[in-house]
Each structure stands twice: as C-alpha cells, then as structure tokens.
Protein backbone atom coordinates (compact mmCIF):
# COMPACT_ATOMS: atom_id res chain seq x y z
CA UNK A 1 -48.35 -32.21 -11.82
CA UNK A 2 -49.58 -36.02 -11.97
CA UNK A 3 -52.44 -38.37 -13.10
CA UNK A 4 -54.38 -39.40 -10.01
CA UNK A 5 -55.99 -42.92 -10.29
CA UNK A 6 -58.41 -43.51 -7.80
CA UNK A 7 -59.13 -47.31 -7.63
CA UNK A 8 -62.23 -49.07 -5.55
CA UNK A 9 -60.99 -50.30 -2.38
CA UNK A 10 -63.61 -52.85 -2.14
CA UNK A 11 -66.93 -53.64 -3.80
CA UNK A 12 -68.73 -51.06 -2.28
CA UNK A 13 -67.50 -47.54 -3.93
CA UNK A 14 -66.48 -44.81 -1.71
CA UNK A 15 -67.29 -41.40 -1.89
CA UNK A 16 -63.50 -40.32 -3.65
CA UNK A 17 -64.01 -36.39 -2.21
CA UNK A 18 -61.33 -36.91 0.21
CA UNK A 19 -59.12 -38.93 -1.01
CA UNK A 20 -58.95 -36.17 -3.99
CA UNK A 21 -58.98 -33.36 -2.05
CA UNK A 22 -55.99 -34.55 0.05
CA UNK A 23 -53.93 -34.41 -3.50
CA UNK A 24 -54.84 -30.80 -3.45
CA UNK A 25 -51.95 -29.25 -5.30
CA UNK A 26 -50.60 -32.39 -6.73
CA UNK A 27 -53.07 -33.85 -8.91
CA UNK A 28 -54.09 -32.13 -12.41
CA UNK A 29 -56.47 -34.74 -13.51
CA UNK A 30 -57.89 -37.98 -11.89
CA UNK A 31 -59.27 -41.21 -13.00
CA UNK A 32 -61.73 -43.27 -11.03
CA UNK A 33 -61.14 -46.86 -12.06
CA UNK A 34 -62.60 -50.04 -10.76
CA UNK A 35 -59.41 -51.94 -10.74
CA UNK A 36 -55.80 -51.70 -10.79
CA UNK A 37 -55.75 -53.50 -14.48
CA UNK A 38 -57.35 -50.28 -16.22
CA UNK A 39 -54.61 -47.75 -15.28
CA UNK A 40 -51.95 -49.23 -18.27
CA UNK A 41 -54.76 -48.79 -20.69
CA UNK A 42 -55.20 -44.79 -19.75
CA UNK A 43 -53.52 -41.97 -20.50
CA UNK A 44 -50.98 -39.89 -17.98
CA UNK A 45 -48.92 -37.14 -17.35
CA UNK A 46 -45.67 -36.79 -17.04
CA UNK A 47 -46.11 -38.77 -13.28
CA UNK A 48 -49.47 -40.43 -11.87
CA UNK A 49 -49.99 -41.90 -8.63
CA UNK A 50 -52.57 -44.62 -7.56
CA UNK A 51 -54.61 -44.44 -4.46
CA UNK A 52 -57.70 -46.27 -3.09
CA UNK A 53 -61.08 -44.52 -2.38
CA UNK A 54 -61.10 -45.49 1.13
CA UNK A 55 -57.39 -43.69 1.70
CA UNK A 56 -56.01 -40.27 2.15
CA UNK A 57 -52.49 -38.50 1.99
CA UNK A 58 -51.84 -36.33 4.85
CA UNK A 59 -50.60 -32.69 4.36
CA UNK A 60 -46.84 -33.57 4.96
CA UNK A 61 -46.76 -36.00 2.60
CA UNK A 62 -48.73 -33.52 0.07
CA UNK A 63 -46.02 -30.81 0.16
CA UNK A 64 -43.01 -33.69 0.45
CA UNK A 65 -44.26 -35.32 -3.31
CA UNK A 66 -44.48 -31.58 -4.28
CA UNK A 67 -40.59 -31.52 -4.17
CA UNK A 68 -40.06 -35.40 -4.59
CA UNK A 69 -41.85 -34.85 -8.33
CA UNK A 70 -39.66 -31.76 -8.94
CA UNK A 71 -36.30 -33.27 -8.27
CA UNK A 72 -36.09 -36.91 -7.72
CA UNK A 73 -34.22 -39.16 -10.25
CA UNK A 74 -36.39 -42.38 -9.92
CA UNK A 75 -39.14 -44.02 -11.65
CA UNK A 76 -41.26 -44.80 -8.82
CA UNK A 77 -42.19 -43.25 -5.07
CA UNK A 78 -42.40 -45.80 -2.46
CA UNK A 79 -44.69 -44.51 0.27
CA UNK A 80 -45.88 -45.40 3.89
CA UNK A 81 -49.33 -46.43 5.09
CA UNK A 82 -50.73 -46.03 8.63
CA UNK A 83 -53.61 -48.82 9.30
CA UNK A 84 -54.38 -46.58 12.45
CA UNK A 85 -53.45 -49.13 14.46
CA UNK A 86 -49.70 -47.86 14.40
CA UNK A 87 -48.79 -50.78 12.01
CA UNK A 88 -47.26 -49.52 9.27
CA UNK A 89 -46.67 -50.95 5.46
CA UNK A 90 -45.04 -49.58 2.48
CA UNK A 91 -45.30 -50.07 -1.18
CA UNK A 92 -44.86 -48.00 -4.56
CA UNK A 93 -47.78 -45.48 -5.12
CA UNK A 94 -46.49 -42.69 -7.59
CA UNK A 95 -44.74 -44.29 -10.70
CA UNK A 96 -43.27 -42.16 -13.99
CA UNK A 97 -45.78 -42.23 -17.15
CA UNK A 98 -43.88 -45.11 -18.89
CA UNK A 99 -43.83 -47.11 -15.73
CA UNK A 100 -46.75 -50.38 -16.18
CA UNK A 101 -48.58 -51.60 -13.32
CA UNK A 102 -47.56 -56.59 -13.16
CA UNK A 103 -50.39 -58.13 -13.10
CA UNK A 104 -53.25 -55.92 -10.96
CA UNK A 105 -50.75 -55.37 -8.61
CA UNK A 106 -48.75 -52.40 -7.85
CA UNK A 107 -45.58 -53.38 -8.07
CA UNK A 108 -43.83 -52.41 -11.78
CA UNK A 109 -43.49 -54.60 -14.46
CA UNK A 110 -40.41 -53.46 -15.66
CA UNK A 111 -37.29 -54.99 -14.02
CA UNK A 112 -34.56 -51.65 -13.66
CA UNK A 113 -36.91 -49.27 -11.96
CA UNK A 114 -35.35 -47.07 -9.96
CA UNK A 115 -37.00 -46.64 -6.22
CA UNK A 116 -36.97 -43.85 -3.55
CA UNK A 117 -38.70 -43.62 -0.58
CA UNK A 118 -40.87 -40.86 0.81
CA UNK A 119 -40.40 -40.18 4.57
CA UNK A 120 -42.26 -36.95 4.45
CA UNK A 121 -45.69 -38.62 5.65
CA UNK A 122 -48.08 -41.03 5.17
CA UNK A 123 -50.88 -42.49 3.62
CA UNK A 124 -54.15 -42.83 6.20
CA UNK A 125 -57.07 -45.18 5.83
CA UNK A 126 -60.58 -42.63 6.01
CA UNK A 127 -62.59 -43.83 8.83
C-alpha cells in the first residue's frame, strides 16, 4: 500500500522491529534512512509515510490509514502523537509519492497540498 521510511530518532539507532511491525498491513516496502533529507532522493509507491525508529502506530490508527489511503482526496495525512505523558502533538506523517519533504523537515514543500486529519489513533513513543 505505501513506502515506509523509517528515520533515526536520535544518534543512537533503534532496533526498527516495532515500529515496522506496527505498519503490519500497510507498508509494502520500507526504507531505513538516517535523516529526513534522503527520503526525496528514494523511490515510492503510490503513498509513503515517515516514522521514527523510536515510535509506533497503534492498531486503530493501522486499520483507520487502511481506509484513509483507499478513499481520501488529499495529498498528505496529518496524524497525532502521544508523548505518554497525555500531551499530545500533531504533524503530517503519510504524504502522496509526488509530495517533497522542505528542508529536513516534515512539513511539504509544495504550497497547495491538500491536508486531512486522522482521528482514528495515534502515534506512541516505544519505551
């Protein structure tokens, strides 16, 4: 279904096992990359999604970007982060193939992307 990028949360590699395994489903092929810069220069399908090694989507939020990558009209997925702490923050994860990653960051380049936001779940630091 998507291109799974799998960046280094820190300068110290994780083991990536469960981030990956909690795209079960969703993910046909992943990337591990040391920074955010080398996703524009790699190859993806038709959606890919960027997560950090030390992070994990819960099972809700697995079956929710099942239907979200189906159906939805917009370029990028704008999902929700638990710090565990019950503070929450939000910012675009899954982004359509022609979609480029400003400047190491993950906010798009391009100025008329279309956004939607994912309710169904969230994204969990791995303690």
């Amino acid at each position: 279904m998507m291109t799974l990028f799998v960046v280094n949360g820190c300068a110290d590699p994780k083991d990536p096992r469960e981030t990956i395994g909690s795209f079960d489903g969703l993910a046909s092929e992943v990337h591990r990359v040391a920074r955010l810069e080398e996703i524009n220069g790699t190859d993806r399908l038709d959606w890919y999604g960027v997560v950090y090694d030390d992070e994990r989507i819960d099972e809700q939020l697995n079956e929710g970007l099942k239907v979200f990558l189906e159906y939805t009209k917009a370029d990028a997925l704008v999902l929700f982060k638990t710090d565990g702490n019950k503070k929450g923050s939000r910012s675009p994860r899954i982004f359509r193939r022609h979609i480029t990653l400003k400047d190491g960051s993950l906010m798009p380049e391009e100025q008329d992307v279309t956004f939607e936001t994912v309710l169904n779940g969230w994204i969990h630091d791995i303690g």
